[in-house]
C-alpha atoms as a PDB file:
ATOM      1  CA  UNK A   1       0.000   0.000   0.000  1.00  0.00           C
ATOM      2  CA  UNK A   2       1.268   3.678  -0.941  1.00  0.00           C
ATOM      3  CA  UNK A   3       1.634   6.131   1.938  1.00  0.00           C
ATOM      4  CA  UNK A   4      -0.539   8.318   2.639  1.00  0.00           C
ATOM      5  CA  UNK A   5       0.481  12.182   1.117  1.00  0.00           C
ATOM      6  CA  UNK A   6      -0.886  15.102   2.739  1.00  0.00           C
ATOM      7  CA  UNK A   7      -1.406  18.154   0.555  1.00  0.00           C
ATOM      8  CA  UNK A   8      -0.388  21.480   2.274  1.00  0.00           C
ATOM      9  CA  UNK A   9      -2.775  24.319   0.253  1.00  0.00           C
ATOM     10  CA  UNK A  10      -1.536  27.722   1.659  1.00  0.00           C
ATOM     11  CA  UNK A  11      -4.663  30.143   2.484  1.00  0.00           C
ATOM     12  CA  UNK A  12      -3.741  32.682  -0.530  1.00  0.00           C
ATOM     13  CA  UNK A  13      -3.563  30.563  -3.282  1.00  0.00           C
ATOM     14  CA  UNK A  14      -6.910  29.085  -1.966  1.00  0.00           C
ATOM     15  CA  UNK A  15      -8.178  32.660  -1.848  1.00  0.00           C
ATOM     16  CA  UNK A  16      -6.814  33.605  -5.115  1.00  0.00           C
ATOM     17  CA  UNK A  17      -7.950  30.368  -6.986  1.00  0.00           C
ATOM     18  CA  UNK A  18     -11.370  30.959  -6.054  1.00  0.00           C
ATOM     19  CA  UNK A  19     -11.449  34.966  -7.027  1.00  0.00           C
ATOM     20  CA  UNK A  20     -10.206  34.098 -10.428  1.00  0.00           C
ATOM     21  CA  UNK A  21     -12.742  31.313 -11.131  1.00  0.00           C
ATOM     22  CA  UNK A  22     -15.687  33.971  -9.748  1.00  0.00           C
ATOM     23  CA  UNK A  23     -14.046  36.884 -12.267  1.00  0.00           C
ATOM     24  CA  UNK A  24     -14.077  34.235 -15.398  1.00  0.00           C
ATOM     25  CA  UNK A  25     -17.293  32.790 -14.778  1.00  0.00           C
ATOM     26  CA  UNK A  26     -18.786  36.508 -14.701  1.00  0.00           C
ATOM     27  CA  UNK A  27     -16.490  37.136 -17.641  1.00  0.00           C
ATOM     28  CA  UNK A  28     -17.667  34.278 -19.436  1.00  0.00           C
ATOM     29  CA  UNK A  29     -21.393  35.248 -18.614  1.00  0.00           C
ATOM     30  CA  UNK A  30     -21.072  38.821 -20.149  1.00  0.00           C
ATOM     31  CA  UNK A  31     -19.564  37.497 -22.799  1.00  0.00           C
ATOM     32  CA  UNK A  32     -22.875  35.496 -23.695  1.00  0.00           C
ATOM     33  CA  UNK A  33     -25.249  37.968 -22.404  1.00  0.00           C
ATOM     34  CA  UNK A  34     -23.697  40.599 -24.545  1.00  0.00           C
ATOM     35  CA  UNK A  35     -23.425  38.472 -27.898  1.00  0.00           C
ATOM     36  CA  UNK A  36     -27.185  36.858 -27.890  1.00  0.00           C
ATOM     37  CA  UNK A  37     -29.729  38.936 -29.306  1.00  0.00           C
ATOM     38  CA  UNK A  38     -32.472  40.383 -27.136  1.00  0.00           C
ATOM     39  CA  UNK A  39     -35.866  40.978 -28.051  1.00  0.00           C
ATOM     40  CA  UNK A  40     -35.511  44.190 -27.169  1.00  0.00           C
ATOM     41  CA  UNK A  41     -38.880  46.742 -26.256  1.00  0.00           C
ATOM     42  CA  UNK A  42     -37.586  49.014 -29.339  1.00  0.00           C
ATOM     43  CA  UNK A  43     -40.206  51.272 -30.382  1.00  0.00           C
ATOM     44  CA  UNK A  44     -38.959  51.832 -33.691  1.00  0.00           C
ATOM     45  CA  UNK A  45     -42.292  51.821 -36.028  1.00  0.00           C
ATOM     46  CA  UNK A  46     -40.676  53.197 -39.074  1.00  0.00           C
ATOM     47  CA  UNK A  47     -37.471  54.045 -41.096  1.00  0.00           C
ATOM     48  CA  UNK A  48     -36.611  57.299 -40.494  1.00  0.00           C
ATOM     49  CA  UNK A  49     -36.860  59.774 -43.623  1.00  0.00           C
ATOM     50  CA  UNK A  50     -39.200  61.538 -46.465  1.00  0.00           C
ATOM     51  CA  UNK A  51     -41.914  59.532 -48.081  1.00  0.00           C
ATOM     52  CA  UNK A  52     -44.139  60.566 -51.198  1.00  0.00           C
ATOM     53  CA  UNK A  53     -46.926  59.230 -52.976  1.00  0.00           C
ATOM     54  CA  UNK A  54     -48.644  60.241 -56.022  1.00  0.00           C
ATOM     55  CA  UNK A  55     -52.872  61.282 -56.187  1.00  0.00           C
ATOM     56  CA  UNK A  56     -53.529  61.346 -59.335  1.00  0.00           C
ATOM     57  CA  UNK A  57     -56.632  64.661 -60.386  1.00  0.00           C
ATOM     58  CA  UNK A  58     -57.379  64.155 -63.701  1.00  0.00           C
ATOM     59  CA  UNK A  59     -54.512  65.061 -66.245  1.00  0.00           C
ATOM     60  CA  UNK A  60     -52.380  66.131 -63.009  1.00  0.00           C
ATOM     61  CA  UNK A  61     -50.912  64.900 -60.110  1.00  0.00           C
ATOM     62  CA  UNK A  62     -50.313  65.938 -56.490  1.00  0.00           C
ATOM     63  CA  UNK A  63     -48.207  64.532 -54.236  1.00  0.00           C
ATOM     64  CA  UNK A  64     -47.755  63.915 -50.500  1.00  0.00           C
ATOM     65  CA  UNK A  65     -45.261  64.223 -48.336  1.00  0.00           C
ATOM     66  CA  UNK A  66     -44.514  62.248 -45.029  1.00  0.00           C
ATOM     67  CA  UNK A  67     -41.920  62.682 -42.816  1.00  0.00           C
ATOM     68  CA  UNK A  68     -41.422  60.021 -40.170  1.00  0.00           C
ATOM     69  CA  UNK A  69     -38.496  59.197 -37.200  1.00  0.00           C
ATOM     70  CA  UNK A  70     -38.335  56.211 -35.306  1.00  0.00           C
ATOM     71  CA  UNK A  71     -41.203  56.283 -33.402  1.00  0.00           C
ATOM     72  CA  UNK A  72     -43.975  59.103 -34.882  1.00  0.00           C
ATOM     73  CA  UNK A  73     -45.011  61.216 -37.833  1.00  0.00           C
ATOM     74  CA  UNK A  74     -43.353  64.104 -37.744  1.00  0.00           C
ATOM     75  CA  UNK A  75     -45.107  66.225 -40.712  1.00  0.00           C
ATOM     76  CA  UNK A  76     -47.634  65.200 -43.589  1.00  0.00           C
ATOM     77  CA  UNK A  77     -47.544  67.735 -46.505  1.00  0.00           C
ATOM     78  CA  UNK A  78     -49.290  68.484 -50.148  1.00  0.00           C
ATOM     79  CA  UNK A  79     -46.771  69.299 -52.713  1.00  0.00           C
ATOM     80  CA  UNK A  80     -48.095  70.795 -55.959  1.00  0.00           C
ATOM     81  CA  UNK A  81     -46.202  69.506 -59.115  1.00  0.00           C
ATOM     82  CA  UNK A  82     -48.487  71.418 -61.433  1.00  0.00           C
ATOM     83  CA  UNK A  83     -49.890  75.205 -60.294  1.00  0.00           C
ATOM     84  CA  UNK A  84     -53.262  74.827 -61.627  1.00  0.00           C
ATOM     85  CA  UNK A  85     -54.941  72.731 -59.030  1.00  0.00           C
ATOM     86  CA  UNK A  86     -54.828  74.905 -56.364  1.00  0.00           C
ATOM     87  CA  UNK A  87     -56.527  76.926 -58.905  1.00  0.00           C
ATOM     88  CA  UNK A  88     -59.168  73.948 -60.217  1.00  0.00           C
ATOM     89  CA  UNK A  89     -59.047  72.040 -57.254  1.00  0.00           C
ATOM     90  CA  UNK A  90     -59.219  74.223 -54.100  1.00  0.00           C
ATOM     91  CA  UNK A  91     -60.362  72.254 -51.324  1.00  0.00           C
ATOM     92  CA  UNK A  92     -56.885  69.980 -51.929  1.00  0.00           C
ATOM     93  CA  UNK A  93     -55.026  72.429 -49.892  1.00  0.00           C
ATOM     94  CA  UNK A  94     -57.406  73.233 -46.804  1.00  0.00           C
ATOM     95  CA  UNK A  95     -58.600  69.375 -46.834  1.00  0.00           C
ATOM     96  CA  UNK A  96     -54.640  68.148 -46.777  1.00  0.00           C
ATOM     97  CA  UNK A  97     -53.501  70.623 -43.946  1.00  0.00           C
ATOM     98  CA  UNK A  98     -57.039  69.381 -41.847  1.00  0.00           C
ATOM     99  CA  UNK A  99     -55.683  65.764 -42.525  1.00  0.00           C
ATOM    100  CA  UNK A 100     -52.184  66.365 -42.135  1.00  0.00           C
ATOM    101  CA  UNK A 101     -52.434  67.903 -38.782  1.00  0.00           C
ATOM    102  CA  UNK A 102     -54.511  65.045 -37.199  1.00  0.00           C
ATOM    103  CA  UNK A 103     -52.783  62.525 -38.115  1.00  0.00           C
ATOM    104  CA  UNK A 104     -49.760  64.244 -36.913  1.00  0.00           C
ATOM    105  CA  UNK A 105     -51.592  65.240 -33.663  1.00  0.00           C
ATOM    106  CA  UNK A 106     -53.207  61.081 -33.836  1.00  0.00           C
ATOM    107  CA  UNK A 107     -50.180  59.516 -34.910  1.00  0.00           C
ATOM    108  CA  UNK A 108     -52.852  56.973 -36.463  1.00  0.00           C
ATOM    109  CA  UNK A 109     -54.430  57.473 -40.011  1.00  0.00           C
ATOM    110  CA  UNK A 110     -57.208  55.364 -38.977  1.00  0.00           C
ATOM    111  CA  UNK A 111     -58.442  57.563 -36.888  1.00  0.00           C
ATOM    112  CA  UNK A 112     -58.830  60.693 -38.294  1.00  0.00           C
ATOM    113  CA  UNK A 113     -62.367  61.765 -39.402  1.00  0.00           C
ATOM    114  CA  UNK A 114     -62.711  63.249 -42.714  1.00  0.00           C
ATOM    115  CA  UNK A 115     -65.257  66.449 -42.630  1.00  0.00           C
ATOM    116  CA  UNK A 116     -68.319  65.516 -44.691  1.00  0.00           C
ATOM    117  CA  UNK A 117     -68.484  67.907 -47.324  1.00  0.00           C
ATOM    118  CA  UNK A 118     -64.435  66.956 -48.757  1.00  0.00           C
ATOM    119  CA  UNK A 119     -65.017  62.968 -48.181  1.00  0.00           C
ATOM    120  CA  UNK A 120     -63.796  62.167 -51.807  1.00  0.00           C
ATOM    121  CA  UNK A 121     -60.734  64.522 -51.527  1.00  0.00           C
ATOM    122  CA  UNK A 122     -60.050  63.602 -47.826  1.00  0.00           C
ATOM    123  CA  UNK A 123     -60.204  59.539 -48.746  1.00  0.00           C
ATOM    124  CA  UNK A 124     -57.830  60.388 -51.677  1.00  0.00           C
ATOM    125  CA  UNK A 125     -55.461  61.885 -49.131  1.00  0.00           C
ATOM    126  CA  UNK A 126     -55.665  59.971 -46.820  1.00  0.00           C
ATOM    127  CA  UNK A 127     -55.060  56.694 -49.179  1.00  0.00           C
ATOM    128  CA  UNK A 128     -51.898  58.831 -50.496  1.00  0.00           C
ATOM    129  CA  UNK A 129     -51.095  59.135 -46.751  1.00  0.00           C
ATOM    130  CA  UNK A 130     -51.426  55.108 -46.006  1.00  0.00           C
ATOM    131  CA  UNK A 131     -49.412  54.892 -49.028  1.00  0.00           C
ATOM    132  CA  UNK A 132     -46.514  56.656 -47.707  1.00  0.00           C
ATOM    133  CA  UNK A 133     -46.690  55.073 -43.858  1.00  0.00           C
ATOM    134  CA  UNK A 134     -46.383  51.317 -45.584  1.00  0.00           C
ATOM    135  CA  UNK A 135     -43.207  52.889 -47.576  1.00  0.00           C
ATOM    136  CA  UNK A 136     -42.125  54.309 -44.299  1.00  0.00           C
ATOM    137  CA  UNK A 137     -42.747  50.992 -41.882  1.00  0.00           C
ATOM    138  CA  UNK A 138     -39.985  49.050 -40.508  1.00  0.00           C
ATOM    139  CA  UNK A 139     -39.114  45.812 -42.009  1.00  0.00           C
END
């Protein structure tokens, strides 16, 4: 039979051994937390930027113009490419700066009422306006 051996294990190296397996195991755990993805609460609804779409008014066309960040609508806008439907078409204007403001104000399309007496123009818009927010959603 061999004889028995008694290890000697000073204190420090004991104490030293163990701090250095706590620090990599916490090392090794950031290391993982940090390179999995997260499902993260990000609010990000769209791509930030300028979006357009088209109405088309007969032999013309208008367009409108979103602007989006992260999170909200920032500004909805009627650009004239031609300078006779203000003229032929006034209640574009009025009807598009009603619309745009609510659904800035709403930050939802769907729930902006359009006044009775400019439903055909304000359902135009507000198509041209849908439009524009798919464009603008986040992928």
């Amino acid at each position: 039979m061999g004889k028995t051996r008694f290890m000697v294990i000073k204190f420090k190296e004991l104490v030293k051994t163990a701090i250095f397996a706590i620090l990599g195991t916490i090392l090794i755990i950031a290391i993982i937390y940090f390179l999995i993805p997260h499902n993260s609460d990000d609010k990000s609804v769209y791509v930030p930027g300028v979006y357009t779409s088209k109405i088309g008014v007969n032999d013309d066309s208008l367009n409108i113009e979103l602007t989006v960040d992260e999170s909200q609508i920032k500004s909805v806008k009627l650009i004239h490419t031609s300078e006779t439907i203000p003229v032929f078409y006034p209640l574009f204007e009025s009807t598009a700066e009603y619309i745009g403001n609510e659904v800035v104000k709403l930050q939802d399309v769907s729930k902006v009422t359009v006044p009775e007496e400019t439903a055909v123009t304000g359902n135009l818009i507000i198509d041209a306006i849908e439009e524009s927010l798919q464009k603008a959603k986040n992928q």
